[in-house]
C-alpha atoms as a PDB file:
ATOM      1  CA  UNK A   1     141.652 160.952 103.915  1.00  0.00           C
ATOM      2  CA  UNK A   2     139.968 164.371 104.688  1.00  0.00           C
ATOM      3  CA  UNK A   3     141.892 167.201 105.244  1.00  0.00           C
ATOM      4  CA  UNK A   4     141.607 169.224 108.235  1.00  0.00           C
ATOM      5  CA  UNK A   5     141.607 172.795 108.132  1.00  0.00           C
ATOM      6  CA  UNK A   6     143.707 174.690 111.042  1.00  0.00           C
ATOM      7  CA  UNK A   7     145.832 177.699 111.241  1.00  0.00           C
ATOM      8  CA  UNK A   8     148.696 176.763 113.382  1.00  0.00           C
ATOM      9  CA  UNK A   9     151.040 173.597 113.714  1.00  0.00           C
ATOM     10  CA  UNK A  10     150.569 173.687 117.687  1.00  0.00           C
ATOM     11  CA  UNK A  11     146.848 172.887 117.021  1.00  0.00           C
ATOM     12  CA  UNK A  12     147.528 170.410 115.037  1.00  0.00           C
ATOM     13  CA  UNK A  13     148.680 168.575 118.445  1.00  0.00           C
ATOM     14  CA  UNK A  14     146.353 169.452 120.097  1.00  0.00           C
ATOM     15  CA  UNK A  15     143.557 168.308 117.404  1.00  0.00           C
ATOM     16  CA  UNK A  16     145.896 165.012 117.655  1.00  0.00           C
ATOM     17  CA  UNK A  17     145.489 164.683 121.364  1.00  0.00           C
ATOM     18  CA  UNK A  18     142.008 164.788 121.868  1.00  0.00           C
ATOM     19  CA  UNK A  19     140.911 161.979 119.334  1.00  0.00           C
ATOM     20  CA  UNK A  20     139.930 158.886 121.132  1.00  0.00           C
ATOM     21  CA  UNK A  21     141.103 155.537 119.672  1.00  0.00           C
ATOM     22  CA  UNK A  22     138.302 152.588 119.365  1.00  0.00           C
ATOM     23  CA  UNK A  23     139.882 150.942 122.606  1.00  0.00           C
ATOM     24  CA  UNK A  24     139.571 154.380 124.583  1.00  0.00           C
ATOM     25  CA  UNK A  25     142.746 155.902 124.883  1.00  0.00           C
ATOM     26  CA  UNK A  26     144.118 158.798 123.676  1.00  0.00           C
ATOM     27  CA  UNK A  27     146.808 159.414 120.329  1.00  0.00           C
ATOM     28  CA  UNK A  28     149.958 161.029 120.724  1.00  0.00           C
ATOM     29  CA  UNK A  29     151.774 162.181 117.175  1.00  0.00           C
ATOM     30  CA  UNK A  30     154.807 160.394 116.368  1.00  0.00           C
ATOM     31  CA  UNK A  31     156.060 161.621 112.897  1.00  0.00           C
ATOM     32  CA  UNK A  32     154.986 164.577 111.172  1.00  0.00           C
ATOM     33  CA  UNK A  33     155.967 165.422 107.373  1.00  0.00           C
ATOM     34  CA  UNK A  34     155.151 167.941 105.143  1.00  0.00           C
ATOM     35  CA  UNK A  35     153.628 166.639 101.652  1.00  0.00           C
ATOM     36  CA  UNK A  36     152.116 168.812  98.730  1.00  0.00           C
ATOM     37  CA  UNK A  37     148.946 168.209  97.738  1.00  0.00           C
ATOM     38  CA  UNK A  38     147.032 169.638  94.362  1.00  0.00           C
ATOM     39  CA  UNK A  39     145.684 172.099  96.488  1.00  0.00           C
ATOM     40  CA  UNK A  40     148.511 173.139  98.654  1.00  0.00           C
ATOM     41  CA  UNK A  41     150.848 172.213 101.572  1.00  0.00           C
ATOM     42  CA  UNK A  42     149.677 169.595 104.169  1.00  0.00           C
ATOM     43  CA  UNK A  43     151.154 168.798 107.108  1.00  0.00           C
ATOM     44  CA  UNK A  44     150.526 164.541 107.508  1.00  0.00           C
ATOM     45  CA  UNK A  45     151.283 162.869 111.300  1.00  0.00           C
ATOM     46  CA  UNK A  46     151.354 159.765 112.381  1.00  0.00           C
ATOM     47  CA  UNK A  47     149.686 158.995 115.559  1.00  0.00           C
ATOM     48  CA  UNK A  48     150.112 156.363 118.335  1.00  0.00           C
ATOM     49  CA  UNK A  49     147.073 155.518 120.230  1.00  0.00           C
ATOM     50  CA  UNK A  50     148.518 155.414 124.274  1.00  0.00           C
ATOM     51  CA  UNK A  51     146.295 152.301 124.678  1.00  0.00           C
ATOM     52  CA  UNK A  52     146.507 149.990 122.710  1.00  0.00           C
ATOM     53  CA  UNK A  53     149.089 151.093 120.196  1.00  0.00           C
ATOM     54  CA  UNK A  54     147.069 151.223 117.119  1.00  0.00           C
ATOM     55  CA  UNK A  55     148.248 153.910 114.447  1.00  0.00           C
ATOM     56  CA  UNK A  56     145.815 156.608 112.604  1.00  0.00           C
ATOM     57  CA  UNK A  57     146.940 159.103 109.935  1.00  0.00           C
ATOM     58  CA  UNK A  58     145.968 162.637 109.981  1.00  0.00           C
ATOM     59  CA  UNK A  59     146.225 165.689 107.246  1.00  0.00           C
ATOM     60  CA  UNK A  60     146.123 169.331 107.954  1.00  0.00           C
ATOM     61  CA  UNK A  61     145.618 171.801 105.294  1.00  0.00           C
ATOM     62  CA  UNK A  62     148.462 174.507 106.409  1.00  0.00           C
ATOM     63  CA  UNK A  63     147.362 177.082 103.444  1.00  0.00           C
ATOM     64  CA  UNK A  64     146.310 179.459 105.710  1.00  0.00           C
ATOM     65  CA  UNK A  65     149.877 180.310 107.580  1.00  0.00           C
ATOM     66  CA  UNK A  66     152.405 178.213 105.917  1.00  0.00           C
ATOM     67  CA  UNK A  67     155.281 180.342 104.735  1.00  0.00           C
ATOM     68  CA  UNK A  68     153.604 183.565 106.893  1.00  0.00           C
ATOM     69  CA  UNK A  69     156.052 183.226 109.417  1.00  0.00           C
ATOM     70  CA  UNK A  70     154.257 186.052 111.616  1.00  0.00           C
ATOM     71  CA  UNK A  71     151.355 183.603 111.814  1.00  0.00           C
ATOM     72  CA  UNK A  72     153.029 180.671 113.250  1.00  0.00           C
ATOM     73  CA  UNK A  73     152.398 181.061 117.084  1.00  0.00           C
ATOM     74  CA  UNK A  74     148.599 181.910 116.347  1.00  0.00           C
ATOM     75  CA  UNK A  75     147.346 179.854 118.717  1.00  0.00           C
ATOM     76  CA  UNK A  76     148.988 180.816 121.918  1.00  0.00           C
ATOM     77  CA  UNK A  77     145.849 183.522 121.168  1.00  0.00           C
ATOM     78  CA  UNK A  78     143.312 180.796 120.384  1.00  0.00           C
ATOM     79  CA  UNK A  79     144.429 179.105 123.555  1.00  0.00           C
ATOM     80  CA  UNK A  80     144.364 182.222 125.559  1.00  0.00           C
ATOM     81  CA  UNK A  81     140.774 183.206 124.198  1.00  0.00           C
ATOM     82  CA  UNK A  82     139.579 179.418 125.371  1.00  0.00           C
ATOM     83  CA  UNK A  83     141.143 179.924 128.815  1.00  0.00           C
ATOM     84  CA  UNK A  84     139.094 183.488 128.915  1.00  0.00           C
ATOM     85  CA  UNK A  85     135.878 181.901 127.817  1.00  0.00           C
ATOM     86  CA  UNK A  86     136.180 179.271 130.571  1.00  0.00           C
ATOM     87  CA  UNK A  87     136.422 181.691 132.956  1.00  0.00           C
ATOM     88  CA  UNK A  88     133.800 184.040 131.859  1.00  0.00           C
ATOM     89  CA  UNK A  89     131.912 180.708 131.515  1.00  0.00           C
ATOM     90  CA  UNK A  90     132.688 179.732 135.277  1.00  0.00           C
ATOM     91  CA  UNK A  91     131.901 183.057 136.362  1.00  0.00           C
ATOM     92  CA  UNK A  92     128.620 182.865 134.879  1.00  0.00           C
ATOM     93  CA  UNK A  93     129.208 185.644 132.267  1.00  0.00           C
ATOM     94  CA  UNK A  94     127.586 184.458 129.012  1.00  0.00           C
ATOM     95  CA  UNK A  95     127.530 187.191 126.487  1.00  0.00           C
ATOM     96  CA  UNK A  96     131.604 187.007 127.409  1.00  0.00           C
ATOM     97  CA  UNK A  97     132.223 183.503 127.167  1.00  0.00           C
ATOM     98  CA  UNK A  98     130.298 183.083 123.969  1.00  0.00           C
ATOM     99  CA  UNK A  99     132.040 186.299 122.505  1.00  0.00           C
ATOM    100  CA  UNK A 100     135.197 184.856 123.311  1.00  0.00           C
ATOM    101  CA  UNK A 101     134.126 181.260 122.108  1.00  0.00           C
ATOM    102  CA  UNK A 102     133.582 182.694 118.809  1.00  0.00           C
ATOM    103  CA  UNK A 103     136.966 183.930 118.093  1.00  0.00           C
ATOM    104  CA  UNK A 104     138.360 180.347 119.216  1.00  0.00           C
ATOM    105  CA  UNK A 105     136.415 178.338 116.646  1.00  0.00           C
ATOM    106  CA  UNK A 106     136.876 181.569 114.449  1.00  0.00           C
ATOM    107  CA  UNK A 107     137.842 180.442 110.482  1.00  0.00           C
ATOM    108  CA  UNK A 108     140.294 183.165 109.929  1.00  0.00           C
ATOM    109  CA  UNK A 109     141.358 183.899 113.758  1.00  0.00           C
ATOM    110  CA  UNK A 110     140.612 180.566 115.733  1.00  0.00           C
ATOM    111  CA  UNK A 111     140.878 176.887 114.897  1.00  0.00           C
ATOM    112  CA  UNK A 112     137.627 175.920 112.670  1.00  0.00           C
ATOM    113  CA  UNK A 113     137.893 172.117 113.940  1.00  0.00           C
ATOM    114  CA  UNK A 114     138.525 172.917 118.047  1.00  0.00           C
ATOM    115  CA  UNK A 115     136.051 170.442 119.140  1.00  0.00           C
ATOM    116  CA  UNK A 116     135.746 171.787 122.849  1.00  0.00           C
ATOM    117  CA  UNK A 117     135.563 174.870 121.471  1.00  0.00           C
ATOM    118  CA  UNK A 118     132.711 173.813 119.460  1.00  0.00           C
ATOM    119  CA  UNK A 119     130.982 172.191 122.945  1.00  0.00           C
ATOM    120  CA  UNK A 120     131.517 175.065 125.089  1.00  0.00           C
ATOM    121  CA  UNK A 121     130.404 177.600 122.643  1.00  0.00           C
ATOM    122  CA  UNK A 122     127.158 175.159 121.993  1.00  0.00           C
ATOM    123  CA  UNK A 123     126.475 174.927 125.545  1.00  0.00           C
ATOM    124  CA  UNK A 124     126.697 178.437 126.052  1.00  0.00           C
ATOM    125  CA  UNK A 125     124.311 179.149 123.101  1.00  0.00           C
ATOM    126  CA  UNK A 126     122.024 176.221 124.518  1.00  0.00           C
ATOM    127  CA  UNK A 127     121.755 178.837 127.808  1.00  0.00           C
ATOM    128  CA  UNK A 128     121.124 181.719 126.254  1.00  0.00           C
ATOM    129  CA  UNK A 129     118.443 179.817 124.490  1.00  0.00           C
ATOM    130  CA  UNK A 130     119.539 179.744 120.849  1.00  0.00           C
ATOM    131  CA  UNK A 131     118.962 176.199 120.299  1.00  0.00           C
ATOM    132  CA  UNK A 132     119.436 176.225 116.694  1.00  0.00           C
ATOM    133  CA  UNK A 133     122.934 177.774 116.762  1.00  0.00           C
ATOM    134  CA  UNK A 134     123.929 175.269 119.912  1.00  0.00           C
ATOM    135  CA  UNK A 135     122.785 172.565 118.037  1.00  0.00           C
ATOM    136  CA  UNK A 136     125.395 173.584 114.924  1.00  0.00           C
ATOM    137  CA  UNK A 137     127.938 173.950 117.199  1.00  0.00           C
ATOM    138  CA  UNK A 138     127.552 170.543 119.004  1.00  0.00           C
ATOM    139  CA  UNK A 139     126.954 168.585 115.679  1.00  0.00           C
ATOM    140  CA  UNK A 140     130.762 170.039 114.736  1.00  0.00           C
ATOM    141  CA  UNK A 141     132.023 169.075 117.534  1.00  0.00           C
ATOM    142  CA  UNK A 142     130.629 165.706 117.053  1.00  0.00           C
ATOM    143  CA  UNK A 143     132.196 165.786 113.912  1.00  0.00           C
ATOM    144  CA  UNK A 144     134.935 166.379 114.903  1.00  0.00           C
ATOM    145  CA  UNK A 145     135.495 164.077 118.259  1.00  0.00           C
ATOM    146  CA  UNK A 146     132.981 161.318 117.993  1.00  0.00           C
ATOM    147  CA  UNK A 147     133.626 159.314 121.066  1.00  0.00           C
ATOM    148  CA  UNK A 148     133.417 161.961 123.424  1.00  0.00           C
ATOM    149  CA  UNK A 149     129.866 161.297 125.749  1.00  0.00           C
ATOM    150  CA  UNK A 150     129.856 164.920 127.079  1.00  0.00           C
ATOM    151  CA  UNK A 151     129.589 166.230 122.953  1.00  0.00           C
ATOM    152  CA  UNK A 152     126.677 163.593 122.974  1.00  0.00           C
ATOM    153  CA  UNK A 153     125.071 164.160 125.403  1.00  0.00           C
ATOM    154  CA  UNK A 154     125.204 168.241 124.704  1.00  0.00           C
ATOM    155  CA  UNK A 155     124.007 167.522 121.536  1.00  0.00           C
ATOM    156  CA  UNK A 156     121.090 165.626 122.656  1.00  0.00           C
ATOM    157  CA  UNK A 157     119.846 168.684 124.623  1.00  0.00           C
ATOM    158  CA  UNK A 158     120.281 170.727 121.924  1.00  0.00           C
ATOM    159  CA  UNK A 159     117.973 168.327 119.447  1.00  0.00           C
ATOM    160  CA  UNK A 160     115.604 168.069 122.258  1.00  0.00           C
ATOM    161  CA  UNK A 161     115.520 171.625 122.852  1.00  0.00           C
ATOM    162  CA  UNK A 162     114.564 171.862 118.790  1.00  0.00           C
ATOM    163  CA  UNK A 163     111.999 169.757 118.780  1.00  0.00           C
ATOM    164  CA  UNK A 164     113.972 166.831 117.421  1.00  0.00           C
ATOM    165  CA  UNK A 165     112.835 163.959 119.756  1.00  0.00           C
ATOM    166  CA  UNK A 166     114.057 161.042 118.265  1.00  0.00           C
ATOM    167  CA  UNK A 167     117.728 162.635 116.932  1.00  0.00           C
ATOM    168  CA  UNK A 168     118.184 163.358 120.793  1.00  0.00           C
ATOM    169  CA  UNK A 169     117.527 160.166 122.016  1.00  0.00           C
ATOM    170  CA  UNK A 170     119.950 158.223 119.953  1.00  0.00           C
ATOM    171  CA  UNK A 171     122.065 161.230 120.706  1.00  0.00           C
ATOM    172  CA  UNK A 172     121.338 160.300 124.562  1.00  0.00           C
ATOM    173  CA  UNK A 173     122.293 156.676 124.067  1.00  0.00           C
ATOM    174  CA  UNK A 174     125.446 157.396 122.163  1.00  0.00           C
ATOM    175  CA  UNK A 175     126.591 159.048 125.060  1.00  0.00           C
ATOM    176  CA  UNK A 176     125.549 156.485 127.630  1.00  0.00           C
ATOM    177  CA  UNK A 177     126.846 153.285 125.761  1.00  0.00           C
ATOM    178  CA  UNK A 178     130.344 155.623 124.844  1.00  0.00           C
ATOM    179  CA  UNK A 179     130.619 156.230 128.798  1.00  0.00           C
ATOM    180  CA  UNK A 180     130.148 152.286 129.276  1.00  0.00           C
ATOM    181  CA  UNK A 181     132.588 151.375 126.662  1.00  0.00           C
ATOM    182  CA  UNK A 182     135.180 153.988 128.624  1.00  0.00           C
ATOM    183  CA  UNK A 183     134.658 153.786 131.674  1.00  0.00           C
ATOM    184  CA  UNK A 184     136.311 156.812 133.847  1.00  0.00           C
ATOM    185  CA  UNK A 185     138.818 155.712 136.235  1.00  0.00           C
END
């Protein structure tokens, strides 16, 4: 099982809460124990899918704050920072929203695997005309949340905008047969 870097446990929710199950829904964690692995402390939780009930297993590597007590409630400022960028983004302020983007999918500061964080910060990019760099950004969030149509569909522009016909058309299709297969009600 790979190990998902993230520098709070509050993230760890919310990484939890935004993976789609195969049948659509959403998980919710259930259990959460902390287990020692040959590199270090990791934080395992069981997940419920709100669907259909299935189970999925996920493993955070907690190096980067566990015991540093002071660096617990980190992302109260990664969620902060988001909020900011969406409202720089709204607003129509790019240099902001992508400055601000940058310190939520930060290494050090932010949470590395923040999917949205990923997509917003890719889309913003994509404006500004720095295909390349959107097209980094939307592949991680990809990555990271593979069911999501919107992250496909970003992507696709991004490829497209690169020069990579092909890449964004299946890109393009993922998105349309993932919005078929979950409907919105």
């Amino acid at each position: 099982m790979e190990t998902i870097p993230v520098n709070s446990i509050e993230f760890e929710y919310v990484y939890v809460a935004n993976q789609r199950c195969a049948c659509g829904g959403y998980f919710v964690a259930v259990r959460q124990e902390l287990r020692q692995s040959p590199s270090g402390p990791v934080d395992h939780l069981l997940a419920r899918c709100e669907g259909c009930g299935a189970e999925r297993s996920f493993e955070f590597d907690i190096r980067s704050f566990f015991g540093q007590w002071e660096r617990y409630g980190r992302f109260r400022q990664t969620d902060e920072r988001f909020r900011e960028a969406m409202s720089q983004l709204r607003a129509g302020r790019l240099a902001e929203a992508e400055a601000a983007l940058r310190q939520v999918v930060d290494a050090e500061e932010g949470e590395p695997a923040f999917a949205w964080g990923h997509y917003h910060l890719g889309r913003v990019l994509l404006l500004e005309g720095q295909a390349e760099e959107a097209r980094f950004h939307l592949e991680r969030a990809a990555a990271i949340q593979p069911l999501e149509p919107e992250i496909h569909d970003a992507l696709a522009r991004a490829l497209r905008a690169t020069g990579e016909e092909e890449a964004a058309r299946s890109h393009f299709q993922e998105g349309a047969a993932l919005r078929e297969r979950f409907p919105t009600e």
